[in-house]
C-alpha atoms as a PDB file:
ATOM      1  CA  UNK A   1     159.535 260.405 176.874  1.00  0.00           C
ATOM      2  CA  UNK A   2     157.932 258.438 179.802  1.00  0.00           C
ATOM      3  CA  UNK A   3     159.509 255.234 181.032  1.00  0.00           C
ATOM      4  CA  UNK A   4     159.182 252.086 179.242  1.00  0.00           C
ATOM      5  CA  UNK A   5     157.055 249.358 180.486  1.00  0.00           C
ATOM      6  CA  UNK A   6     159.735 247.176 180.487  1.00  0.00           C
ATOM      7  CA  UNK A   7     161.947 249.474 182.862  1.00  0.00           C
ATOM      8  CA  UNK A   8     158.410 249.603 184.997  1.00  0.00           C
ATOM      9  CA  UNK A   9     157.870 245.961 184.685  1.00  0.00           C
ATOM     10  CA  UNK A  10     162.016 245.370 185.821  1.00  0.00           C
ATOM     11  CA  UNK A  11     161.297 247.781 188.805  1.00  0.00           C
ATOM     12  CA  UNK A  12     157.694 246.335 189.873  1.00  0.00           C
ATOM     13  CA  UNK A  13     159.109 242.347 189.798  1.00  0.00           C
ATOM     14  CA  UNK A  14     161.775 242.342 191.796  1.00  0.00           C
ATOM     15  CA  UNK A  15     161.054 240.274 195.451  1.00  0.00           C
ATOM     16  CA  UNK A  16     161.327 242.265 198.198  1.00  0.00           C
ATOM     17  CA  UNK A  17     160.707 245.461 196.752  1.00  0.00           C
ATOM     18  CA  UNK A  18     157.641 247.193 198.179  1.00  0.00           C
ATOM     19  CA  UNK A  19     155.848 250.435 197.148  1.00  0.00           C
ATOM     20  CA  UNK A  20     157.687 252.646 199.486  1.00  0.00           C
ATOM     21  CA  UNK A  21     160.835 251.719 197.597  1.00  0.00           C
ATOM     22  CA  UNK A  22     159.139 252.170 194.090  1.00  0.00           C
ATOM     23  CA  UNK A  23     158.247 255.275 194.754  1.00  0.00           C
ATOM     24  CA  UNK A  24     161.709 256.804 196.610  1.00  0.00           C
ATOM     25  CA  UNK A  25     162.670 255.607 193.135  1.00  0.00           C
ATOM     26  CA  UNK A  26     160.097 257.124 190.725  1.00  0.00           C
ATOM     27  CA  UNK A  27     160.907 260.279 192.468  1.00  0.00           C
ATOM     28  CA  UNK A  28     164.033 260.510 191.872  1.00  0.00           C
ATOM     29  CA  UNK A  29     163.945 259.371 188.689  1.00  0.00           C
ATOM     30  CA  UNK A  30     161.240 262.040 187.906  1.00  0.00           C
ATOM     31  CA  UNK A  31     160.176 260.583 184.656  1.00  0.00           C
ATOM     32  CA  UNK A  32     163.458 261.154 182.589  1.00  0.00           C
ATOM     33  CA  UNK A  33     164.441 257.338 181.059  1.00  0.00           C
ATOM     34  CA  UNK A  34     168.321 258.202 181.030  1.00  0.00           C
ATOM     35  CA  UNK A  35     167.683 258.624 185.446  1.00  0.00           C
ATOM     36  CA  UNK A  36     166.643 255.303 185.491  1.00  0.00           C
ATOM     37  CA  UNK A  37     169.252 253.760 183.786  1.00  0.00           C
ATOM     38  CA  UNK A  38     171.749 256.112 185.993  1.00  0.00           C
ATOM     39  CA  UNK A  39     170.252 254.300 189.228  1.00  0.00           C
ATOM     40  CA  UNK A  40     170.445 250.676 188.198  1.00  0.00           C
ATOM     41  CA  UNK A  41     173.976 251.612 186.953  1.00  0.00           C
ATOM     42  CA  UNK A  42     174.930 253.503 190.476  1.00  0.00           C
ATOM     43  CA  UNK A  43     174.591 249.747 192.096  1.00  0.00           C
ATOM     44  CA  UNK A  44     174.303 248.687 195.605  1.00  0.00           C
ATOM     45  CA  UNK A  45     177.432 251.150 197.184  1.00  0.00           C
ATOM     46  CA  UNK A  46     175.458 254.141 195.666  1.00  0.00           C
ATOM     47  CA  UNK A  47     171.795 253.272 196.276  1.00  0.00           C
ATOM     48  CA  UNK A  48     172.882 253.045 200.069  1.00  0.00           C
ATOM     49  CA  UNK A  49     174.569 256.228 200.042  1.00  0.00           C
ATOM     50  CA  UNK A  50     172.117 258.068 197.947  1.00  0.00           C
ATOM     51  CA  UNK A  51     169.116 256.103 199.278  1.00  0.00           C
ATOM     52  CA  UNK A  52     170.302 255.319 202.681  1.00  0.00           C
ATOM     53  CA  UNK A  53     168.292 252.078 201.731  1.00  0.00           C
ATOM     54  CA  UNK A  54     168.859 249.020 204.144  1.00  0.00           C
ATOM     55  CA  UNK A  55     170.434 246.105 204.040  1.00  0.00           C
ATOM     56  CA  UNK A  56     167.135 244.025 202.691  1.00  0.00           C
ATOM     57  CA  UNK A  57     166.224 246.701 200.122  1.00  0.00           C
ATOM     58  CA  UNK A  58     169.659 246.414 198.567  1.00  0.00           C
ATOM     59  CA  UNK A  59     169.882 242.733 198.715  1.00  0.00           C
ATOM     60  CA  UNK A  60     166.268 242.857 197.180  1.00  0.00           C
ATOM     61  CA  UNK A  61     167.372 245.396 193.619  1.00  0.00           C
ATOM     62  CA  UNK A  62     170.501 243.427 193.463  1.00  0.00           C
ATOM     63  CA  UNK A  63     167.964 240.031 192.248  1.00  0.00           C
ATOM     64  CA  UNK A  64     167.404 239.445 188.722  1.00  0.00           C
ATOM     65  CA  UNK A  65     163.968 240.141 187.731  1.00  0.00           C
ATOM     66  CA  UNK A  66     162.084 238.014 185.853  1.00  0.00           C
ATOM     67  CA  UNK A  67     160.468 239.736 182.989  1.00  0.00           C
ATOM     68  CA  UNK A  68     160.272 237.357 180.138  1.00  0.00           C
ATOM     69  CA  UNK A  69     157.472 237.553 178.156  1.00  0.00           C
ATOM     70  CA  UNK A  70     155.463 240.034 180.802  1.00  0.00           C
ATOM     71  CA  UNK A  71     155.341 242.716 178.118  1.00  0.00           C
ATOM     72  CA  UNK A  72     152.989 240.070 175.405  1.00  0.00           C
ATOM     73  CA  UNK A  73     151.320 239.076 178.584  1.00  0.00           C
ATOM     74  CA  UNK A  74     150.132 241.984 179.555  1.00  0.00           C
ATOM     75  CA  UNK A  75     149.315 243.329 176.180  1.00  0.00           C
ATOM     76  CA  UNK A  76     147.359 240.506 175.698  1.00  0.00           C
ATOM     77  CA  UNK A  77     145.482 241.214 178.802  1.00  0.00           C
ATOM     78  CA  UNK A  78     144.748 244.223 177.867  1.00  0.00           C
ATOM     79  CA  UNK A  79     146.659 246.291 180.841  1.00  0.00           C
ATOM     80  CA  UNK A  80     149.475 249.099 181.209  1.00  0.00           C
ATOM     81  CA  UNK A  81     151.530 250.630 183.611  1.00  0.00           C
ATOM     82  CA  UNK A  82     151.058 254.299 184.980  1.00  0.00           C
ATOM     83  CA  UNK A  83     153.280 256.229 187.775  1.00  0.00           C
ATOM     84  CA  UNK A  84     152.278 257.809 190.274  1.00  0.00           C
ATOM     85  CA  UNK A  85     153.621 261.206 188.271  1.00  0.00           C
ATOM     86  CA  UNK A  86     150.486 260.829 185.990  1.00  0.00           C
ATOM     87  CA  UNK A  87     147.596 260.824 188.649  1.00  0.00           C
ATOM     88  CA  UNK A  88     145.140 262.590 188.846  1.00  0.00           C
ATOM     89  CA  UNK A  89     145.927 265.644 191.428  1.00  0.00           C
ATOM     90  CA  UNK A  90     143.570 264.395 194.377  1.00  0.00           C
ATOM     91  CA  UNK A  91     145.206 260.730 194.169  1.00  0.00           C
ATOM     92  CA  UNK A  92     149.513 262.027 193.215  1.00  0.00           C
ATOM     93  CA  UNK A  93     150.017 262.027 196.953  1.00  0.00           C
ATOM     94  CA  UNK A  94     147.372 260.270 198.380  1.00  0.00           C
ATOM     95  CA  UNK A  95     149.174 257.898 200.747  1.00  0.00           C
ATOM     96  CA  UNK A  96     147.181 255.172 200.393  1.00  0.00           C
ATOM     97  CA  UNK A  97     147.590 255.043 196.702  1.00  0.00           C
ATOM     98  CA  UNK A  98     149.881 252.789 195.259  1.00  0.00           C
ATOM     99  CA  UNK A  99     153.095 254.420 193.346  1.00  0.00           C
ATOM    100  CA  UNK A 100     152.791 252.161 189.813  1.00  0.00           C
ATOM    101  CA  UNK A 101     149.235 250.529 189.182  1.00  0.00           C
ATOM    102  CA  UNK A 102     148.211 248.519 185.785  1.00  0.00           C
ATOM    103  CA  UNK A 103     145.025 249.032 184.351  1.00  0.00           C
ATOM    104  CA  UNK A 104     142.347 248.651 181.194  1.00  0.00           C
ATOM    105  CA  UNK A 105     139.210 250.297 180.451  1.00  0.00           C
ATOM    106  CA  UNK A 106     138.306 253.893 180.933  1.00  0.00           C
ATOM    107  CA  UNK A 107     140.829 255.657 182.480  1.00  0.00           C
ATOM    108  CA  UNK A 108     138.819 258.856 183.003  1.00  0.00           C
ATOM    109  CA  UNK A 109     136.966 257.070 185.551  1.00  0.00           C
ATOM    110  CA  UNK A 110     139.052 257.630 188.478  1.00  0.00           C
ATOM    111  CA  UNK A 111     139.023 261.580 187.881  1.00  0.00           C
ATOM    112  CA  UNK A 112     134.868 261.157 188.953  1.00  0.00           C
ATOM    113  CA  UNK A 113     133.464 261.105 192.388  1.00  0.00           C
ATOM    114  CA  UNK A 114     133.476 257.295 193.010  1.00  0.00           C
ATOM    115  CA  UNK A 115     131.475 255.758 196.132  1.00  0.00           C
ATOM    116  CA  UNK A 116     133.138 253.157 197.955  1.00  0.00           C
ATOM    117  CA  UNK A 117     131.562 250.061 198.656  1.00  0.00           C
ATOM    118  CA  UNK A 118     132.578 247.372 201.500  1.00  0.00           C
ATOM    119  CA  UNK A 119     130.701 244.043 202.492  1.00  0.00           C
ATOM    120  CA  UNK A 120     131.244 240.484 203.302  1.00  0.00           C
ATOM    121  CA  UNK A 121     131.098 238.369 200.494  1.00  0.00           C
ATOM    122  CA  UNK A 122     128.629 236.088 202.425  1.00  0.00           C
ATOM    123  CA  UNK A 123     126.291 238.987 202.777  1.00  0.00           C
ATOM    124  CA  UNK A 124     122.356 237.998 203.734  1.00  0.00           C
ATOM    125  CA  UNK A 125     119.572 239.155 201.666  1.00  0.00           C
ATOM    126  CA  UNK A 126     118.712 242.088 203.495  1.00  0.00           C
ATOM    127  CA  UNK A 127     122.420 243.498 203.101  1.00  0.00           C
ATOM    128  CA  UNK A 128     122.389 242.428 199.588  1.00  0.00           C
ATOM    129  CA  UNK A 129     118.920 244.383 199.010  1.00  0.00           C
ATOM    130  CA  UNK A 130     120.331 247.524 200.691  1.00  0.00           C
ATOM    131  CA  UNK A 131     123.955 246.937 198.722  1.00  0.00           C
ATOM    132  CA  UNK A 132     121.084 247.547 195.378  1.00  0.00           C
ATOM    133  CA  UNK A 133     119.748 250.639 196.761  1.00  0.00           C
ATOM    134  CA  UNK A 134     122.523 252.158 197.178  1.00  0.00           C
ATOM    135  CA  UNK A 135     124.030 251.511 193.999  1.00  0.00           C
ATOM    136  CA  UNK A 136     121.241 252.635 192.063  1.00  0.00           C
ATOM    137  CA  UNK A 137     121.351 255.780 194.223  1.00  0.00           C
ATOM    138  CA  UNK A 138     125.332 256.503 193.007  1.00  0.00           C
ATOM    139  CA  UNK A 139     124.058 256.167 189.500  1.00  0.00           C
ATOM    140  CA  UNK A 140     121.368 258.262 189.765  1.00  0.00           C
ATOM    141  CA  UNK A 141     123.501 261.012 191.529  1.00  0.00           C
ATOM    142  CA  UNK A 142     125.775 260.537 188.720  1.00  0.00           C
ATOM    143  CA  UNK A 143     128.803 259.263 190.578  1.00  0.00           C
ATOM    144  CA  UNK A 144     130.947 255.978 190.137  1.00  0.00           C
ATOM    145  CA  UNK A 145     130.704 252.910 191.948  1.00  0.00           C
ATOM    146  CA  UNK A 146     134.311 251.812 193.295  1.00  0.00           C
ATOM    147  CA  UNK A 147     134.843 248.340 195.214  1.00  0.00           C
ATOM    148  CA  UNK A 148     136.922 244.757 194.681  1.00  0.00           C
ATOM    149  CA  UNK A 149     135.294 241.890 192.698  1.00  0.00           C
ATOM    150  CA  UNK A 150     134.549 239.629 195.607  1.00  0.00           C
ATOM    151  CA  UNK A 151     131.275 237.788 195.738  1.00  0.00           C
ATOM    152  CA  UNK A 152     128.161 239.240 197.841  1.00  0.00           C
ATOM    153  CA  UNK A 153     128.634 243.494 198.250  1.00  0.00           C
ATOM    154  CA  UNK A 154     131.199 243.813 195.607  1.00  0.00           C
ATOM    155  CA  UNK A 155     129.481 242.149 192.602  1.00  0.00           C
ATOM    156  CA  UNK A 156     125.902 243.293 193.823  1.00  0.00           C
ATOM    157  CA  UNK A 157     127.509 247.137 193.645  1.00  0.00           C
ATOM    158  CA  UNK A 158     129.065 246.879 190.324  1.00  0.00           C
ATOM    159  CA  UNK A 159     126.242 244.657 188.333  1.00  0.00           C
ATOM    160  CA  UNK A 160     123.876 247.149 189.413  1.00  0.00           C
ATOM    161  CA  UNK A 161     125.290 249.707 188.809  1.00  0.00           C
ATOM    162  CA  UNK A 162     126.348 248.553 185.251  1.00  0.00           C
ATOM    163  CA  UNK A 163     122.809 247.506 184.389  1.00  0.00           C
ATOM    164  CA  UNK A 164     121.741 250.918 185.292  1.00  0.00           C
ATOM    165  CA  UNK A 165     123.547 252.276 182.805  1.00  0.00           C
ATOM    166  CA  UNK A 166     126.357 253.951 185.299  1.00  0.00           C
ATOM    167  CA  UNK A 167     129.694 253.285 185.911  1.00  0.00           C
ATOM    168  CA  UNK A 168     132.313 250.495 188.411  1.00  0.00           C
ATOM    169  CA  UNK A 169     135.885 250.727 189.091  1.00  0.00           C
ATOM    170  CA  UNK A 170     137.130 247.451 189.840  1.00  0.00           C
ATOM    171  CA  UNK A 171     140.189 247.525 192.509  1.00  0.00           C
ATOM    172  CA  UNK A 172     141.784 243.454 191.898  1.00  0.00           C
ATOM    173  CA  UNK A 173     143.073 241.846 194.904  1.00  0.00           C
ATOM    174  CA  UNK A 174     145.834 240.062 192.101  1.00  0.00           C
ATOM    175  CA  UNK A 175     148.534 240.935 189.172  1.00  0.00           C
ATOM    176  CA  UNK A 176     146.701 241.993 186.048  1.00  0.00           C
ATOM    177  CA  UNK A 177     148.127 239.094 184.185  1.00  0.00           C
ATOM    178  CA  UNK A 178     145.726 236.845 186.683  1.00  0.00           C
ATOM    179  CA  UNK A 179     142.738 238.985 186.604  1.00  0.00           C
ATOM    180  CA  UNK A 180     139.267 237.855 185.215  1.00  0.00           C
ATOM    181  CA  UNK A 181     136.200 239.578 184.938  1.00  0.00           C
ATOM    182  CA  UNK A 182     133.853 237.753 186.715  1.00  0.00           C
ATOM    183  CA  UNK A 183     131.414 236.282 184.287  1.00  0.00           C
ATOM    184  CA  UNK A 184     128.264 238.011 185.983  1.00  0.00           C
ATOM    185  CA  UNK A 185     129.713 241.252 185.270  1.00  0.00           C
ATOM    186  CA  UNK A 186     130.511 240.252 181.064  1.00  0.00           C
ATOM    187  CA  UNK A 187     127.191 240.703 179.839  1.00  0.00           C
ATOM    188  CA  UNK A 188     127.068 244.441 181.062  1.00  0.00           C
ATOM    189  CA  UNK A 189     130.653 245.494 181.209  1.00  0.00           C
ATOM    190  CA  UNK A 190     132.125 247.809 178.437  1.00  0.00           C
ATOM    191  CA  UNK A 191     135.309 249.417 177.784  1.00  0.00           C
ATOM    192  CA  UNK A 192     133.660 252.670 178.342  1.00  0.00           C
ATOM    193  CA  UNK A 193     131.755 252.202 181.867  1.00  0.00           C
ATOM    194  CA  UNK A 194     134.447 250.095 183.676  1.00  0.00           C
ATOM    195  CA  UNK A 195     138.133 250.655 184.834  1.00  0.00           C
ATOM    196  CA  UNK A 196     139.883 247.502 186.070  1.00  0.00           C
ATOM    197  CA  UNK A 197     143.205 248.546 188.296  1.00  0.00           C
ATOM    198  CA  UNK A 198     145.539 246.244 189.768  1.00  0.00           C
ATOM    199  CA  UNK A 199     148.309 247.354 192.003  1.00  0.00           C
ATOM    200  CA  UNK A 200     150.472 243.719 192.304  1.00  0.00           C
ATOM    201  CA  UNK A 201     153.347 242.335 190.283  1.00  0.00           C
ATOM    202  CA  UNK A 202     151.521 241.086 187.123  1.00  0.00           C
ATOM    203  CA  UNK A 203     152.443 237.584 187.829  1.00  0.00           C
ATOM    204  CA  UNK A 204     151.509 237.590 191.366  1.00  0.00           C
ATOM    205  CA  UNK A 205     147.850 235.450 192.362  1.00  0.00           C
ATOM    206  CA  UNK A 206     145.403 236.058 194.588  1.00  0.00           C
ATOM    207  CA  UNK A 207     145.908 236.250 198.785  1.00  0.00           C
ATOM    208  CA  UNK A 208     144.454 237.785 201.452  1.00  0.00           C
ATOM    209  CA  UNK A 209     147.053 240.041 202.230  1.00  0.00           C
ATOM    210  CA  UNK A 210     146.530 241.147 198.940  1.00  0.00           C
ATOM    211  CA  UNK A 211     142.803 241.926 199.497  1.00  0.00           C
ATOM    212  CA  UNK A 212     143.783 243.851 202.407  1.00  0.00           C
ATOM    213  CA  UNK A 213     146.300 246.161 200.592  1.00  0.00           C
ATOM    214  CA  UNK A 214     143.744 246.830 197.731  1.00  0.00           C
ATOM    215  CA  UNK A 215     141.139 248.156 200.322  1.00  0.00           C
ATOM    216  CA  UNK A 216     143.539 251.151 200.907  1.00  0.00           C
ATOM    217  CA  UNK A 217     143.312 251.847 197.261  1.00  0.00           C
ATOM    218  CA  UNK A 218     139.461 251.491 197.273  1.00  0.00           C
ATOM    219  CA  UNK A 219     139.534 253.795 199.935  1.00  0.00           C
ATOM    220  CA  UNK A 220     141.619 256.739 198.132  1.00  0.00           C
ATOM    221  CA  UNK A 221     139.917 256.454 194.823  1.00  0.00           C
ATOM    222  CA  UNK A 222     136.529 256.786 197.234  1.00  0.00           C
ATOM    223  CA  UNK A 223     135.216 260.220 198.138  1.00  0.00           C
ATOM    224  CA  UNK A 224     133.343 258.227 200.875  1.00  0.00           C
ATOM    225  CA  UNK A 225     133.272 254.526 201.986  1.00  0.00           C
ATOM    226  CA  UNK A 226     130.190 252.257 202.556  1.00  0.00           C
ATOM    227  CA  UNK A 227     130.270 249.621 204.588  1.00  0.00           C
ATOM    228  CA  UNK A 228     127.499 247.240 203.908  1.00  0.00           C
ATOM    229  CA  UNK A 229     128.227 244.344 206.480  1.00  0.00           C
ATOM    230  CA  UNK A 230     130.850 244.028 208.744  1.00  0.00           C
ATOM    231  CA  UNK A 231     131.967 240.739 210.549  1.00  0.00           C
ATOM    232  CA  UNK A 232     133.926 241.290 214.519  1.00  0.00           C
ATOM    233  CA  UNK A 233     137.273 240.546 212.257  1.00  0.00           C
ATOM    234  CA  UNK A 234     137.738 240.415 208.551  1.00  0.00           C
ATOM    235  CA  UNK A 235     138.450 242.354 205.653  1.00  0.00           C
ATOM    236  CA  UNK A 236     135.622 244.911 205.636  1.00  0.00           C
ATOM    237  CA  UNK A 237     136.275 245.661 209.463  1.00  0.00           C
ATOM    238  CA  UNK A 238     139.725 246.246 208.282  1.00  0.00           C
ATOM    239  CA  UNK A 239     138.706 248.099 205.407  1.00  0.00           C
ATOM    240  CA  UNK A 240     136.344 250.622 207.992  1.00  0.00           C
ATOM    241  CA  UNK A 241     139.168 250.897 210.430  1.00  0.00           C
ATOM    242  CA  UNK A 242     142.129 252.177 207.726  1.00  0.00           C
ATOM    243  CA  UNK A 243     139.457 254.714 206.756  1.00  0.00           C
ATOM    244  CA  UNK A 244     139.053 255.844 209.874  1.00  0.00           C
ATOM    245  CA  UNK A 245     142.714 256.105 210.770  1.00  0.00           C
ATOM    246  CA  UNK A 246     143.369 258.143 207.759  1.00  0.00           C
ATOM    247  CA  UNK A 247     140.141 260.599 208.404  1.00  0.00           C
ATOM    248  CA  UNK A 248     138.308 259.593 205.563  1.00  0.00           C
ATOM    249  CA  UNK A 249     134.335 259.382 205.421  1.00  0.00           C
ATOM    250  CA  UNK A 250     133.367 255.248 206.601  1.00  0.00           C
ATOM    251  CA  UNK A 251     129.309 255.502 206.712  1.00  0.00           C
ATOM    252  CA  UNK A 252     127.927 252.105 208.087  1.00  0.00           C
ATOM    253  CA  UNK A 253     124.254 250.794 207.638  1.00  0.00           C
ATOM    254  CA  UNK A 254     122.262 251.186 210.908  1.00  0.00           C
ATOM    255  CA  UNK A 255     119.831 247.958 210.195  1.00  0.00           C
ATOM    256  CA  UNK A 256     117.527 246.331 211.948  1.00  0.00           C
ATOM    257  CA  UNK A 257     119.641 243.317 211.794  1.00  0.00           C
ATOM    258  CA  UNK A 258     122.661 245.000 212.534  1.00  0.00           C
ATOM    259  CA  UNK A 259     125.897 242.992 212.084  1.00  0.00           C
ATOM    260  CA  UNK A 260     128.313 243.147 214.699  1.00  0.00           C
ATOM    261  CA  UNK A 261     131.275 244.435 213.243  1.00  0.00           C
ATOM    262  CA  UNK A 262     128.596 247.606 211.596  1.00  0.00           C
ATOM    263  CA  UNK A 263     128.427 248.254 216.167  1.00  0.00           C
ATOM    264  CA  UNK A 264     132.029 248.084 216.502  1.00  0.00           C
ATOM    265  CA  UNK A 265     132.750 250.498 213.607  1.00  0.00           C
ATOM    266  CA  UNK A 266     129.894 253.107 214.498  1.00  0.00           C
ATOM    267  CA  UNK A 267     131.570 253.033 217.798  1.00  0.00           C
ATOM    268  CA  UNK A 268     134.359 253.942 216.869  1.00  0.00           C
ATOM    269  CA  UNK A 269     134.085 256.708 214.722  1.00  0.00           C
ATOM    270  CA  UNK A 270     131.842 256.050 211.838  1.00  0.00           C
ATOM    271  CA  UNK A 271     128.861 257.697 210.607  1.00  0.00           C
ATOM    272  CA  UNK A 272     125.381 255.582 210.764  1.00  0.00           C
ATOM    273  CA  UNK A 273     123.374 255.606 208.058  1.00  0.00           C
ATOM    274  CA  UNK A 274     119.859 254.666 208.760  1.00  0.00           C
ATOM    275  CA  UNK A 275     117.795 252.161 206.573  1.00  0.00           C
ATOM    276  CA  UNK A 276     114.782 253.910 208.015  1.00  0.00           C
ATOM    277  CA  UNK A 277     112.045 255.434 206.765  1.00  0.00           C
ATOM    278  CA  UNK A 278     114.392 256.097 203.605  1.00  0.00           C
ATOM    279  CA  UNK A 279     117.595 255.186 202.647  1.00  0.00           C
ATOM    280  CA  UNK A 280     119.096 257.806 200.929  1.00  0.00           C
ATOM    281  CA  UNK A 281     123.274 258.192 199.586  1.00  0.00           C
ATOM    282  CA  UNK A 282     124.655 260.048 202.354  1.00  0.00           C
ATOM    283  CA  UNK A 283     126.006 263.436 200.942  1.00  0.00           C
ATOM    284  CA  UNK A 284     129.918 263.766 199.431  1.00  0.00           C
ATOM    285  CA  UNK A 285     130.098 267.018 201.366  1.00  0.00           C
ATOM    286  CA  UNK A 286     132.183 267.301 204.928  1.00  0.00           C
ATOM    287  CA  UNK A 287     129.879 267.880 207.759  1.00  0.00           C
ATOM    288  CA  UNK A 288     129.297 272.092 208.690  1.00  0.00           C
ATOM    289  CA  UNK A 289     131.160 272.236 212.174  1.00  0.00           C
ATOM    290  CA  UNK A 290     128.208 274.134 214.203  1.00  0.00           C
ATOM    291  CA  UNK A 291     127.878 277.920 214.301  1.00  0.00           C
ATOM    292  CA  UNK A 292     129.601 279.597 217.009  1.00  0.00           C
ATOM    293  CA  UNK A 293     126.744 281.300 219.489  1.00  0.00           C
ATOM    294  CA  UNK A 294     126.933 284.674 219.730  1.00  0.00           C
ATOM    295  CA  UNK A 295     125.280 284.355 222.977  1.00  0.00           C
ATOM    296  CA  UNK A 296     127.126 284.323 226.407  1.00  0.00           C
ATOM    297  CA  UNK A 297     127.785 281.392 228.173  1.00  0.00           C
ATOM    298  CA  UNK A 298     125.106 280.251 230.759  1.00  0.00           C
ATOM    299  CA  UNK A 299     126.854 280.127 234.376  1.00  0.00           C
ATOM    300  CA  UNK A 300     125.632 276.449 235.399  1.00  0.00           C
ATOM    301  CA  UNK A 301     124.176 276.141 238.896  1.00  0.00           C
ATOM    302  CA  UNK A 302     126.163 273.236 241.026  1.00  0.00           C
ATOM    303  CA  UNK A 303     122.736 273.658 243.345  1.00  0.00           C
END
């Protein structure tokens, strides 16, 4: 029997409990209802000396949550919980995946390749135009398109991709309770071609802290990232840089009008992707390290 949504939705709301938390929990609870109710009963004297949890954390489970009517609320939306437990293998112990997300739609989505997509949400025309090709290209190779539902890069991604008959996982930057499909994106979306995940407190609105958590997510359900256009700070530099740090694929545009934070990310680490002659989906597969020579090594000359 997995745990209710209620015991989630208890868990998930109280302040000043964070992922890491949730899911020192969730593991020791391993899925069994009657462990859950053992922890809350073990109280603040046991979490510390089975936890060794600090003096915040235990302050933090000791607040009443607020859960009333959460459970309508969310059924009415549409949303429901999942633990980490029921992942997909590639994403159980990803760390940049969230332990408890909410989501609607088609869940087999995130089992698919998914391309990550990453722009400013003032994107020009050019970026916007290349944002298209792109998309287009994921569809055609049969793969998923996975980004936020900002204006600009995010919403050019998934309405193309959606009018091309393929597929969008939308990563929300806010509780699923607060979540709306953005109206562009209602005339193509179906239950069947999108999956809407939210990682938050269902309650909790929109921030840009938020935005900059959910790009980690983005990232793991990604088999690569794209970044479109990045600014010298921002989001989508951040969003390049945490890929980076955890070694995953960040391929930047090389354009003609090259933004500066698309330098600054090249230079450190990513791949460029050239917009000339042809822009092509760069290829899910890790680079070949080169072959070893089987030839001797030429003594260099210092004359």
């Amino acid at each position: 029997m997995p745990l209710s949504t209620e015991a989630l939705l208890k868990l998930h709301t109280l302040p000043g409990v964070g992922a890491k938390t949730i899911r020192t929990i969730l593991a020791w609870v391993g899925g069994k209802p009657e462990r859950l109710e053992m922890f809350w009963a073990m109280g603040a004297e046991g979490w510390a000396r089975e936890f060794l949890f600090k003096a915040n954390t235990l302050v933090a489970l000791q607040q009443p949550a607020d859960t009333s009517g959460l459970l309508d609320q969310l059924g009415a939306a549409g949303f429901q919980p999942i633990t980490y437990t029921d992942y997909p293998a590639h994403l159980r112990d990803d760390e940049l995946m969230p332990p408890l997300i909410y989501w609607r739609g088609n869940l087999a989505l995130w089992e698919h390749a998914g391309i990550g997509f990453s722009g400013s949400r003032h994107t020009a025309e050019s970026g916007l135009g290349y944002t298209h090709m792109l998309a287009e290209l994921t569809v055609q190779a049969g793969l998923t398109v996975v980004a936020g539902q900002a204006g600009g890069v995010d919403m050019m991604a998934h309405q193309t991709a959606l009018e091309r008959g393929g597929s969008t996982v939308i990563v929300a930057p806010e509780g699923a309770i607060n979540f709306k499909l953005n109206a562009q994106l209602r005339e193509w979306a179906t239950p069947d071609h999108v999956l809407v995940i939210s990682e938050f407190p269902p309650k909790m609105g929109w921030s840009a802290g938020n935005a900059m958590q959910r790009n980690r997510t983005i990232i793991a359900l990604s088999k690569l990232l794209l970044i479109i256009e990045a600014g010298e700070s921002g989001g989508t530099l951040s969003a390049g840089r945490t890929a980076l740090k955890y070694r995953r694929p960040v391929f930047v545009l090389d354009r003609p009008d090259q933004p500066a934070g698309n330098r600054i990310l090249i230079n450190e680490g990513a791949r460029a992707l050239s917009v000339d002659p042809l822009l092509q989906l760069p290829s899910l597969e890790p680079p070949a390290d080169p072959p070893e020579s089987s030839e001797p090594p030429t003594q260099l000359s210092l004359f």
